[in-house]
Protein backbone atom coordinates (compact mmCIF):
# COMPACT_ATOMS: atom_id res chain seq x y z
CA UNK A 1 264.75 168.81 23.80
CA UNK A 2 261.90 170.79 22.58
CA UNK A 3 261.79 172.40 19.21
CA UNK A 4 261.20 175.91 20.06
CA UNK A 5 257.86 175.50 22.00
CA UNK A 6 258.33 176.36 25.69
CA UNK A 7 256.22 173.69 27.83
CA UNK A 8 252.74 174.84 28.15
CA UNK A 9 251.90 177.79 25.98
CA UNK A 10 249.87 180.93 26.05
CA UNK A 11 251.73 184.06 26.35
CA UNK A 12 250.81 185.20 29.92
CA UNK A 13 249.55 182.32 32.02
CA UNK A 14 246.17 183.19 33.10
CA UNK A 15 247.75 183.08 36.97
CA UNK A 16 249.92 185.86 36.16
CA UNK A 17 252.17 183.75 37.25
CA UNK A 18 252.29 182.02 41.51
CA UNK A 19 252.50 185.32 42.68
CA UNK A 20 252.13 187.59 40.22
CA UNK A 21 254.59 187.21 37.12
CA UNK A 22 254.47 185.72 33.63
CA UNK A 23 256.13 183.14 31.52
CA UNK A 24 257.91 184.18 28.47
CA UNK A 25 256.04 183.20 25.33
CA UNK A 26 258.03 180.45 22.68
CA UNK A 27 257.65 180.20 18.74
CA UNK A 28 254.08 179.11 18.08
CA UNK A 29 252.32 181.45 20.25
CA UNK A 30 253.44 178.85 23.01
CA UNK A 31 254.32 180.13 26.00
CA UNK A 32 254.79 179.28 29.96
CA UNK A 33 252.40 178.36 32.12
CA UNK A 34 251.32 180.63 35.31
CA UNK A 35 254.15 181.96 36.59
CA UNK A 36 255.70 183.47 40.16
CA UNK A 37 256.56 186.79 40.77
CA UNK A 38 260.08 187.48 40.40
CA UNK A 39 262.91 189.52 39.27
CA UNK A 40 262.53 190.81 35.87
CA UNK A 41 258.98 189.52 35.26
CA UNK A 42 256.30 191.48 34.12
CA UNK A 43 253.24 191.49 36.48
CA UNK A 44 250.41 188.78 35.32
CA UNK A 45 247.29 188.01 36.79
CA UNK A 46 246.85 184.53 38.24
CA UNK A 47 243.77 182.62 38.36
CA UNK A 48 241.71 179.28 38.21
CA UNK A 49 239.22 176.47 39.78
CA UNK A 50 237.11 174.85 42.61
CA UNK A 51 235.58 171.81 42.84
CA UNK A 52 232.48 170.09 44.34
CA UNK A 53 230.37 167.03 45.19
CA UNK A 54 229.14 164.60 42.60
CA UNK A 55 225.20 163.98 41.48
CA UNK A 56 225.36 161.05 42.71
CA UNK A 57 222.79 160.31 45.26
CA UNK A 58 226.17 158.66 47.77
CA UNK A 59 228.22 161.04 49.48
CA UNK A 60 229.91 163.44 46.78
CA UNK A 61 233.31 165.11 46.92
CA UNK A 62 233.64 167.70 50.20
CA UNK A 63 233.39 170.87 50.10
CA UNK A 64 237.11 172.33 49.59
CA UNK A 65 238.96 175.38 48.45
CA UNK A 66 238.68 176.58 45.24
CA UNK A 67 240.74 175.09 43.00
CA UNK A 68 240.59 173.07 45.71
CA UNK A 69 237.61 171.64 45.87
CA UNK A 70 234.59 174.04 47.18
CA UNK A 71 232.78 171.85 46.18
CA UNK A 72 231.79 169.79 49.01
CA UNK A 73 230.01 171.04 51.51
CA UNK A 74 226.93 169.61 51.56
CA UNK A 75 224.06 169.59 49.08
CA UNK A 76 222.74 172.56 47.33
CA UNK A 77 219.67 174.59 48.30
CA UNK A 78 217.16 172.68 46.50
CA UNK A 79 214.14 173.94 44.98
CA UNK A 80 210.97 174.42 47.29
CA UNK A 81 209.44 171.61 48.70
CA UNK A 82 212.63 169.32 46.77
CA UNK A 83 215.08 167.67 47.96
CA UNK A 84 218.51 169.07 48.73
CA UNK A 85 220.77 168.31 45.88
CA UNK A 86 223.68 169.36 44.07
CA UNK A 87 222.95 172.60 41.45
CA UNK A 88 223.73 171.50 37.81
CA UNK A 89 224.17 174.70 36.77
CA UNK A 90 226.98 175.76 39.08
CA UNK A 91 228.50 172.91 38.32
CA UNK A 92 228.25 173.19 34.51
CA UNK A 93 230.14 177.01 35.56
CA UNK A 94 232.73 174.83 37.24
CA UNK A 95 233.50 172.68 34.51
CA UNK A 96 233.55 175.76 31.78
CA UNK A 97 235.96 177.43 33.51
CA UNK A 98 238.14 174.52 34.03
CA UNK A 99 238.30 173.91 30.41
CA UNK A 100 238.53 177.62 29.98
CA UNK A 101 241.58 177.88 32.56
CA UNK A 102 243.78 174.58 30.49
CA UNK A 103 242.95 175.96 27.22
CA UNK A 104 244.29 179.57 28.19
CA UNK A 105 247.29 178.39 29.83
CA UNK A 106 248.01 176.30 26.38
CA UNK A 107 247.17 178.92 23.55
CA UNK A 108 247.90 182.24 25.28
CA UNK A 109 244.63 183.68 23.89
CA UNK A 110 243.91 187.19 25.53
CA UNK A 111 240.40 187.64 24.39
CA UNK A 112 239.75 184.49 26.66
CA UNK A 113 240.14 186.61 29.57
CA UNK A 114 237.29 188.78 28.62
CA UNK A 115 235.03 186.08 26.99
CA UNK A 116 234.88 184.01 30.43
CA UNK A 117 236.82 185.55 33.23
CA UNK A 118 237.29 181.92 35.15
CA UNK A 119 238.41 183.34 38.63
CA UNK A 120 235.78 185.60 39.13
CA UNK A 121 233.54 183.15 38.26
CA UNK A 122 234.94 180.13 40.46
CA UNK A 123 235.42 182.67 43.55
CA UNK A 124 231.75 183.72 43.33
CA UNK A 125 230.66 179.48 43.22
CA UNK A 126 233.37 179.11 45.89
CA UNK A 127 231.36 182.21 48.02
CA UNK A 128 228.06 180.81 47.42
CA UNK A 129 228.90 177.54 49.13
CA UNK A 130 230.85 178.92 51.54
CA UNK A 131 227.87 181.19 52.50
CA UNK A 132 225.71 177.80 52.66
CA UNK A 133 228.27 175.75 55.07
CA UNK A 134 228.26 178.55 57.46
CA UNK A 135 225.11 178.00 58.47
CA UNK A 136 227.38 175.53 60.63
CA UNK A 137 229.91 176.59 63.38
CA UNK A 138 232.48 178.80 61.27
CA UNK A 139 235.27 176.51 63.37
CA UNK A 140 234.26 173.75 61.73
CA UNK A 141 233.69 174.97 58.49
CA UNK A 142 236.88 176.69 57.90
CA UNK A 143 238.47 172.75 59.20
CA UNK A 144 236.69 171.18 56.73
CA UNK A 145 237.69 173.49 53.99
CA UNK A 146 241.39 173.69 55.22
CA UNK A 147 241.34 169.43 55.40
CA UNK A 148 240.46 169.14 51.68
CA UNK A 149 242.86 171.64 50.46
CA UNK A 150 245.99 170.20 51.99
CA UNK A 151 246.41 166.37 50.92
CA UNK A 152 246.17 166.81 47.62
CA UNK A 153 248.80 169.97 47.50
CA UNK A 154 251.30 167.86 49.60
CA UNK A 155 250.80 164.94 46.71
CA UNK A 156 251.99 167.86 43.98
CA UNK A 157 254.17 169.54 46.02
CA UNK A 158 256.13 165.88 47.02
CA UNK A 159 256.48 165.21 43.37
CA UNK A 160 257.55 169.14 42.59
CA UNK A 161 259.97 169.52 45.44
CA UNK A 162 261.35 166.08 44.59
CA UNK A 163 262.26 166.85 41.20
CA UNK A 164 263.44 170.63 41.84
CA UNK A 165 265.73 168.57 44.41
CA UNK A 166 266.71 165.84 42.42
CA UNK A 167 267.61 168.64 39.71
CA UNK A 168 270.00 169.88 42.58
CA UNK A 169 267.71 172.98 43.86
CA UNK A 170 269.05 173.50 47.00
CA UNK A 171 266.62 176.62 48.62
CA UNK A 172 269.02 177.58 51.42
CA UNK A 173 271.17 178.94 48.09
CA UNK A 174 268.58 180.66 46.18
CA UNK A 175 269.87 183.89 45.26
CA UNK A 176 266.45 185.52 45.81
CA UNK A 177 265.31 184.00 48.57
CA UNK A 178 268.27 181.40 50.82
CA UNK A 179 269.81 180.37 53.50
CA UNK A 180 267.06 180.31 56.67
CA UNK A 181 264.63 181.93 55.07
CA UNK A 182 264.33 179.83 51.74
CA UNK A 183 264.05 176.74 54.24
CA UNK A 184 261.40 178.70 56.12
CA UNK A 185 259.40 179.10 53.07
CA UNK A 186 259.50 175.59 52.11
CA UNK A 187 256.46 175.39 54.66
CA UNK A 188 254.21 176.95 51.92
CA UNK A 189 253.94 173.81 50.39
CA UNK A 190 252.38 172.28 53.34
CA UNK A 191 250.01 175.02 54.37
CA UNK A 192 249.96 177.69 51.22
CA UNK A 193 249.64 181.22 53.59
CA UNK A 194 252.28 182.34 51.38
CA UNK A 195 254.43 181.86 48.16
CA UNK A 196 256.67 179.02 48.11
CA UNK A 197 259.88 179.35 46.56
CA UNK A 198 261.09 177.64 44.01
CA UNK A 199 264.19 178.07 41.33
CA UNK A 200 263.49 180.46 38.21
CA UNK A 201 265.97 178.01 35.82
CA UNK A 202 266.60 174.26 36.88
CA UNK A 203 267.89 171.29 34.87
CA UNK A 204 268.80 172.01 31.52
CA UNK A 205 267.32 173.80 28.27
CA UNK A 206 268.02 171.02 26.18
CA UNK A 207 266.25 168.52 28.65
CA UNK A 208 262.73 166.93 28.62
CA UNK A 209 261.48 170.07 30.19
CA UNK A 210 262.54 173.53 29.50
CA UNK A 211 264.68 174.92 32.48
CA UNK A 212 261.62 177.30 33.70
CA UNK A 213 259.58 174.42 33.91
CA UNK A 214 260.20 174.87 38.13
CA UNK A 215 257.95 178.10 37.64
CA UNK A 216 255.67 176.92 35.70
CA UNK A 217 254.43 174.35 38.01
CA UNK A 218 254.23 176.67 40.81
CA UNK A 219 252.11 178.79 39.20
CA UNK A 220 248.54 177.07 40.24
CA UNK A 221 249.75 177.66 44.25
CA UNK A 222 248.46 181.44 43.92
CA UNK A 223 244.93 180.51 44.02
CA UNK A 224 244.72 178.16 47.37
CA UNK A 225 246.55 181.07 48.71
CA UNK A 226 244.01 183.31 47.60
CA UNK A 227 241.38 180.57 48.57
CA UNK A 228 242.83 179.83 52.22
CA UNK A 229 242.28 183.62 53.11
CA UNK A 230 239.16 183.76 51.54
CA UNK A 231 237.95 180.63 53.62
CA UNK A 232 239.55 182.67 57.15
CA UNK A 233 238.25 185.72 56.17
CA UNK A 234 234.25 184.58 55.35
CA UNK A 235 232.77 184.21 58.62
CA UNK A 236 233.67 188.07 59.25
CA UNK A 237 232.90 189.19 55.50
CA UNK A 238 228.92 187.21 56.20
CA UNK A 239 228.77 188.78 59.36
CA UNK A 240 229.50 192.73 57.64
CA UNK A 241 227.28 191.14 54.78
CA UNK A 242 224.39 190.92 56.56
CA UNK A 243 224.41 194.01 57.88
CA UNK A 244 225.36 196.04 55.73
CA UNK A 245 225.74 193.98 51.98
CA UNK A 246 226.18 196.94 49.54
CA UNK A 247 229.24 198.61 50.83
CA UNK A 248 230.54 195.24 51.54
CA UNK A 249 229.88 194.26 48.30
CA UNK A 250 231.22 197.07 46.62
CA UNK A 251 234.15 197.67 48.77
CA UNK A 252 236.70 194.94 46.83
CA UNK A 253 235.85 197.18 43.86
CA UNK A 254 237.43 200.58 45.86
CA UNK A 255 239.82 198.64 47.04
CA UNK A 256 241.37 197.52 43.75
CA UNK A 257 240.87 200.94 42.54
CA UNK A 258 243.54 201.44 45.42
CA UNK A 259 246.01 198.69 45.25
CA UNK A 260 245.65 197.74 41.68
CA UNK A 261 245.92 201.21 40.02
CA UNK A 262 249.23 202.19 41.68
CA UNK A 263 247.71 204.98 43.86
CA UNK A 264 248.95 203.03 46.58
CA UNK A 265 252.02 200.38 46.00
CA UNK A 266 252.32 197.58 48.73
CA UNK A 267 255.37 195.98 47.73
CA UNK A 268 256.29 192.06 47.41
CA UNK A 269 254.30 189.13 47.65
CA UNK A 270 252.05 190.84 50.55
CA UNK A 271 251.38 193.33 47.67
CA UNK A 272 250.77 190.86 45.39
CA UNK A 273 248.02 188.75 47.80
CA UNK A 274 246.60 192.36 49.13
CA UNK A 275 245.44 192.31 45.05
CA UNK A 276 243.88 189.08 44.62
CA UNK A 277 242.23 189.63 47.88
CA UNK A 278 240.67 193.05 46.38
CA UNK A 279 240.09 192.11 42.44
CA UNK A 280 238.51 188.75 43.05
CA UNK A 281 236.66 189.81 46.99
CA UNK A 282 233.49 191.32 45.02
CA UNK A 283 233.29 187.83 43.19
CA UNK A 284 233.38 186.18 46.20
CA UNK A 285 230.84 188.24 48.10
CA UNK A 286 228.65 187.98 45.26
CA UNK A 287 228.88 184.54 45.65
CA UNK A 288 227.06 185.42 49.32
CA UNK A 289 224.61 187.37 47.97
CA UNK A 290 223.45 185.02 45.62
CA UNK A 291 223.38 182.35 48.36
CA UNK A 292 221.29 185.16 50.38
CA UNK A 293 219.21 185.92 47.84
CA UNK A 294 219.81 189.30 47.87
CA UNK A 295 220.28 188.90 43.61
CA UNK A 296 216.56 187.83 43.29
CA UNK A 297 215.26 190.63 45.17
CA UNK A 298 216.62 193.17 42.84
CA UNK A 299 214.64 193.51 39.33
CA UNK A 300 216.54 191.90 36.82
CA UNK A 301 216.69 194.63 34.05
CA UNK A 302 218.49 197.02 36.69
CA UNK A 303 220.79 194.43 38.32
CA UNK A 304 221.73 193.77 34.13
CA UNK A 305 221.59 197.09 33.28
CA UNK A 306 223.78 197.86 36.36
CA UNK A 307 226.05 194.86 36.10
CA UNK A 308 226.51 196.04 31.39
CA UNK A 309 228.04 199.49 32.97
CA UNK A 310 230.32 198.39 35.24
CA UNK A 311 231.96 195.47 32.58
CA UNK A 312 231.59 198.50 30.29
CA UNK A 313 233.93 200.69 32.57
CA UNK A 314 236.23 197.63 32.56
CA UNK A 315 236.64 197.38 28.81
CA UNK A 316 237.28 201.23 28.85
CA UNK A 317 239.87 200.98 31.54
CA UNK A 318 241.44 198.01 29.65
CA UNK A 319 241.80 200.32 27.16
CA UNK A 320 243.46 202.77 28.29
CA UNK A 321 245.89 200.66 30.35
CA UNK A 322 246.85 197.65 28.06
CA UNK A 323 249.40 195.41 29.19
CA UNK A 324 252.04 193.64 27.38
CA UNK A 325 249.98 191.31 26.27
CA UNK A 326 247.08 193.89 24.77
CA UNK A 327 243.35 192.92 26.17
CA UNK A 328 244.50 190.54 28.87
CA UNK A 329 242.66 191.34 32.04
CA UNK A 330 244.88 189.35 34.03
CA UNK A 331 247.46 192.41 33.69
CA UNK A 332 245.03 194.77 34.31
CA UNK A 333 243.72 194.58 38.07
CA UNK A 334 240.57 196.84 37.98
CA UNK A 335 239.49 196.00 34.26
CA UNK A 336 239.34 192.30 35.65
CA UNK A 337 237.67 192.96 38.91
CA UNK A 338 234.76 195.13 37.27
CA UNK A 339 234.00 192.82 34.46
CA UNK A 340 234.10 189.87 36.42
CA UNK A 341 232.25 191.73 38.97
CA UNK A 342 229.54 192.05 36.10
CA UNK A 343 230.09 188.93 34.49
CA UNK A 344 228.85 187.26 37.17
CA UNK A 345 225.80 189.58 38.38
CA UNK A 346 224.37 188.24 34.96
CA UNK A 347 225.22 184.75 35.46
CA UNK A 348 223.94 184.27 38.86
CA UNK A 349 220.81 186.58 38.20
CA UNK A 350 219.97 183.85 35.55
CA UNK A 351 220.73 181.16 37.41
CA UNK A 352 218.25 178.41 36.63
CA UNK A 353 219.38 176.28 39.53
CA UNK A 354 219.05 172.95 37.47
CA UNK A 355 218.60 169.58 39.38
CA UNK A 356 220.14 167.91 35.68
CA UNK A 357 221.50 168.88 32.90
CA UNK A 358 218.79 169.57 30.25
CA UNK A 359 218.21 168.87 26.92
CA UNK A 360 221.65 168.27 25.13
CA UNK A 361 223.74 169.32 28.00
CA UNK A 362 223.02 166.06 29.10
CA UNK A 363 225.38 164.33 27.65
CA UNK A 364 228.35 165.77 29.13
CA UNK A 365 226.61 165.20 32.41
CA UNK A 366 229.60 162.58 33.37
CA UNK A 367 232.17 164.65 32.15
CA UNK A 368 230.72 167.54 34.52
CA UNK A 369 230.60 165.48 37.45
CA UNK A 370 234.07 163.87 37.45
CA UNK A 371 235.54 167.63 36.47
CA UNK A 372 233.60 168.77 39.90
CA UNK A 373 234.82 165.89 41.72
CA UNK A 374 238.40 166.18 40.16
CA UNK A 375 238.43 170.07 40.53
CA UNK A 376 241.68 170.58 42.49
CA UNK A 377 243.53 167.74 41.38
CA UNK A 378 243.14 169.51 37.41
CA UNK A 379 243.70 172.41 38.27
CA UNK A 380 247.28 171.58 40.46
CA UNK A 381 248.21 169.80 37.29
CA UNK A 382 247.30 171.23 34.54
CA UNK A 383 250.33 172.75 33.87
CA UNK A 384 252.96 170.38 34.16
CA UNK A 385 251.20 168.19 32.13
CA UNK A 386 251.08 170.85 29.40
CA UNK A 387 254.80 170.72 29.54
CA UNK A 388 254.92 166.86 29.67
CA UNK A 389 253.25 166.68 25.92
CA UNK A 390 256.02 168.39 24.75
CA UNK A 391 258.64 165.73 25.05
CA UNK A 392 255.69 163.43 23.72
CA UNK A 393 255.14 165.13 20.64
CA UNK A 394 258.74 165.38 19.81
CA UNK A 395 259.03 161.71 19.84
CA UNK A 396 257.06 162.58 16.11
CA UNK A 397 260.19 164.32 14.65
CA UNK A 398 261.70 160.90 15.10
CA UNK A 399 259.54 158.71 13.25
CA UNK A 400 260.69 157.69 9.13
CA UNK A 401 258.08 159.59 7.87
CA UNK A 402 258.48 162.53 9.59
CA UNK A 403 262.18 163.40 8.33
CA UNK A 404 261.13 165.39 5.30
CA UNK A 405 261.00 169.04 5.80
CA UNK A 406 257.35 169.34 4.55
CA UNK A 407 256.63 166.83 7.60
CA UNK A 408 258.02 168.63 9.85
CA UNK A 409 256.80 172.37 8.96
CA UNK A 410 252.85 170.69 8.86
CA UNK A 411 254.29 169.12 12.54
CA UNK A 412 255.64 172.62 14.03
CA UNK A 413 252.50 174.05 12.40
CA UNK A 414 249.74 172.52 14.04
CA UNK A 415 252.40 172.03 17.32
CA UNK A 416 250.28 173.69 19.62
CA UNK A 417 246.61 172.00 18.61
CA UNK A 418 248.67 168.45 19.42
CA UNK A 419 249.04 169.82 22.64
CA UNK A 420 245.73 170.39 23.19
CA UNK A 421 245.00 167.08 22.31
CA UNK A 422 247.46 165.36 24.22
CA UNK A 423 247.05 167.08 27.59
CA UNK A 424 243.17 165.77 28.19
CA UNK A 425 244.51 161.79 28.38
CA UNK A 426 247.23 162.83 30.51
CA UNK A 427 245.02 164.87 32.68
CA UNK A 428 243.00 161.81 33.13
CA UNK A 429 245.69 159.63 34.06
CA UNK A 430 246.39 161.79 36.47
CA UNK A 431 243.03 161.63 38.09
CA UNK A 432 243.11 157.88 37.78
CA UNK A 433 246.95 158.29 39.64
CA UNK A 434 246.40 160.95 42.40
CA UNK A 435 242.76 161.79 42.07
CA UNK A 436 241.59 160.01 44.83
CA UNK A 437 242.99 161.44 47.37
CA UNK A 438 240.64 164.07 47.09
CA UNK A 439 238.16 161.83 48.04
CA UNK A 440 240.66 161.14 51.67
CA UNK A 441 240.84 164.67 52.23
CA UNK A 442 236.90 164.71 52.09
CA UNK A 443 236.79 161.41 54.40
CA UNK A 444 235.49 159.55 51.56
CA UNK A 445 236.09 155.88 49.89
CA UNK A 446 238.85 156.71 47.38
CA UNK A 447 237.18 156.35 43.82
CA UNK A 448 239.29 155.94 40.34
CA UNK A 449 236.52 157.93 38.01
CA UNK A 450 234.16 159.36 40.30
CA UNK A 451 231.85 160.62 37.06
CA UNK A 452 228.71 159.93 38.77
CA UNK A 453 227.79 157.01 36.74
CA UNK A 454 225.95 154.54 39.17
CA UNK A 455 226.39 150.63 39.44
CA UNK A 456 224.11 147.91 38.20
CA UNK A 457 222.09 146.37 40.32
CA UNK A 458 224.04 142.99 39.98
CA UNK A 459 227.22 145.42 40.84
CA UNK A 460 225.09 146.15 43.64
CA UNK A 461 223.63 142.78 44.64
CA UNK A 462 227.14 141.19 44.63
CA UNK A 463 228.58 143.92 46.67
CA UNK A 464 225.89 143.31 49.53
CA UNK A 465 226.28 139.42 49.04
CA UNK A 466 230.06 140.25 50.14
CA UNK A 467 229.23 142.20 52.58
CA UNK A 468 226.99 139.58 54.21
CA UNK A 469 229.62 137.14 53.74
């Protein structure tokens, strides 16, 4: 039983929902988490987080998807005449918009969308390192990519699908999507080409989740779907790069001007993975051009001054076409594919391509790392353990002193910031639980809190002592 918050909050999961709808906001400014596109649901705009390979000086994390992991595949370009290592700075991006992505999905804030657009950001880092691997036979690069995706979406999707079933989901009766067909579908969770389906009310409202809770989970799946045909698609978008990198840069841009505008209406969940493809494509080519260089060449006063007019045609497009919930980009298509678009021209053109973390960014140098190693399993997460504090916290209402009505109006008050504070232990219990088998996707030793921090040398000493042995 919750007391009027819906699990997870925020009123318009960044995801505009798994393919393109929203959750309905609860008392408290709470509201669902990203949401699937459905009957009766107002478009949203989905969207969230890769991953990469730790600092340490051992094998990192592999390359994967997006909010699957891009992070792993292989070191960074390091500087001249250094050695190849990973780029603290992209990382530090990573981790931002991680954070960024959770505390969205939890508070519903719209200005969030404009003050760090996460997607477009973690599609550009996801672009640059994709543009690195292929320097390697594309084959073999898109396997790689594809093999550190999948194991850790069949460990969510086993416990999702097992609950929606125990729940007494059966998808050969959904009244969207049954018989054949819903059983058909069921093979998105293994290999995400498409939207899996998945009941819009399950269980019960009065139960430890709130009956959309099935939604809500799903909601994370848009992006490896996004990711997976980014991944097939980048040894032909390099290829047009090279030879011809402003109109292929450029050409997402027209495109959502096309499909995101309404001048053209594709309908269904095609229509809805035709859009991510367009809004967040410019991201990810920039992501090649930075990897090319082509960024550096340009003077950095006109790539800035070029990059300030395009976000400023995305603020005045945003408002003239607010959605329902006001300055939220991810309801507005081709406000969030220009700002992003420019967002991330300035970031990259100041890239300082650190080899640390300096001066007081250091100390969250751990917390960076694991987040980057951790990447997908966060992100695929995130959201149903926003739900899962709710029960939590409403153990409170229980306690002695809690059963005045003061107590309880200061509780329902600051509902939303316990939350927040809850959902960070959780989310690191579930790296502890299911983390590692990120590290088996990337054909790694499975580690518990892979954060970068580096054993003593007794740690070390012992370990080759057994090894001897």
């Amino acid at each position: 039983m919750t007391h009027g918050y819906t699990t997870g909050t925020g009123a318009d999961p960044e995801p505009a929902g798994p393919y393109g709808t929203p959750y309905a906001g609860g008392p408290g400014g709470a509201a669902g988490v990203p949401t699937a596109g459905g009957p009766g649901g107002a478009a949203g705009a989905p969207y969230a987080v890769p991953q990469q390979r730790t600092t340490e000086t051992a094998p990192g994390p592999g390359a994967g998807p997006g909010p699957v992991t891009d992070s792993a595949s292989g070191p960074a370009a390091a500087p001249a005449g250094g050695k190849p290592g990973r780029d603290r700075y992209l990382d530090l991006l990573r981790s931002i918009a991680l954070v960024r992505v959770v505390v969205y999905h939890l508070f519903g804030w719209a200005w969030l969308s404009v003050v760090f657009p996460s997607m477009g950001v973690m599609f550009a880092l996801a672009g640059s390192l994709m543009a690195r691997s292929l320097k390697r036979p594309a084959m073999g690069v898109i396997r790689g990519r594809v093999r550190r995706l999948l194991p850790p979406m069949w460990a969510f999707a086993a416990v999702v699908l097992a609950m929606m079933f125990v729940n007494g989901w059966n998808p050969t009766e959904d009244p969207d999507r049954g018989g054949t067909w819903g059983l058909i579908e069921l093979f998105n969770y293994i290999v995400p080409v498409g939207a899996p389906p998945y009941p819009w009310h399950i269980g019960s409202k009065s139960g430890l989740l709130e009956d959309t809770w099935a939604v809500q989970a799903a909601g994370p799946l848009w992006y490896l779907r996004a990711y997976l045909w980014f991944v097939i698609a980048s040894p032909l978008l390099l290829w047009l790069f090279r030879r011809a990198p402003w109109p292929t840069l450029l050409a997402p841009l027209g495109l959502t001007a096309i499909v995101g505008t309404g001048v053209v209406t594709i309908p269904g969940e095609t229509g809805n993975a035709v859009t991510d493809f367009a809004v967040y494509g410019g991201c990810w080519v920039l992501g090649f051009a930075h990897h090319e260089g082509l960024l550096k060449r340009i003077p950095r006063y006109v790539s800035v001054s070029c990059a300030s007019l395009v976000m400023a045609f995305g603020l005045w497009w945003a408002s003239n076409h607010l959605g329902p919930d006001g300055w939220d980009l991810n309801d507005i298509p081709l406000a969030q594919a220009t700002w992003s678009f420019g967002f991330v021209v300035i970031l990259l053109q100041y890239s300082p391509s650190w080899r640390e973390l300096p001066g007081r960014l250091a100390r969250w140098d751990k917390l960076v790392t694991l987040s980057n190693n951790r990447a997908v399993t966060i992100y695929l997460w995130h959201n149903l353990l926003i739900m899962a504090t709710v029960p939590i916290i409403d153990l409170a209402y229980r306690l002695p002193f809690m059963q005045s009505e003061r107590a309880v109006g200061a509780l329902d008050g600051a509902y939303t910031i316990w939350m927040f504070a809850l959902v960070w232990p959780l989310i690191g219990l579930m790296v502890v639980a299911v983390g590692w088998v990120e590290d088996l996707a990337a054909k790694r030793k499975p580690r518990l809190w892979p954060n970068g921090t580096k054993r003593s040398a007794g740690d070390r000493s012992r370990a080759r002592a057994a090894h001897r042995g």
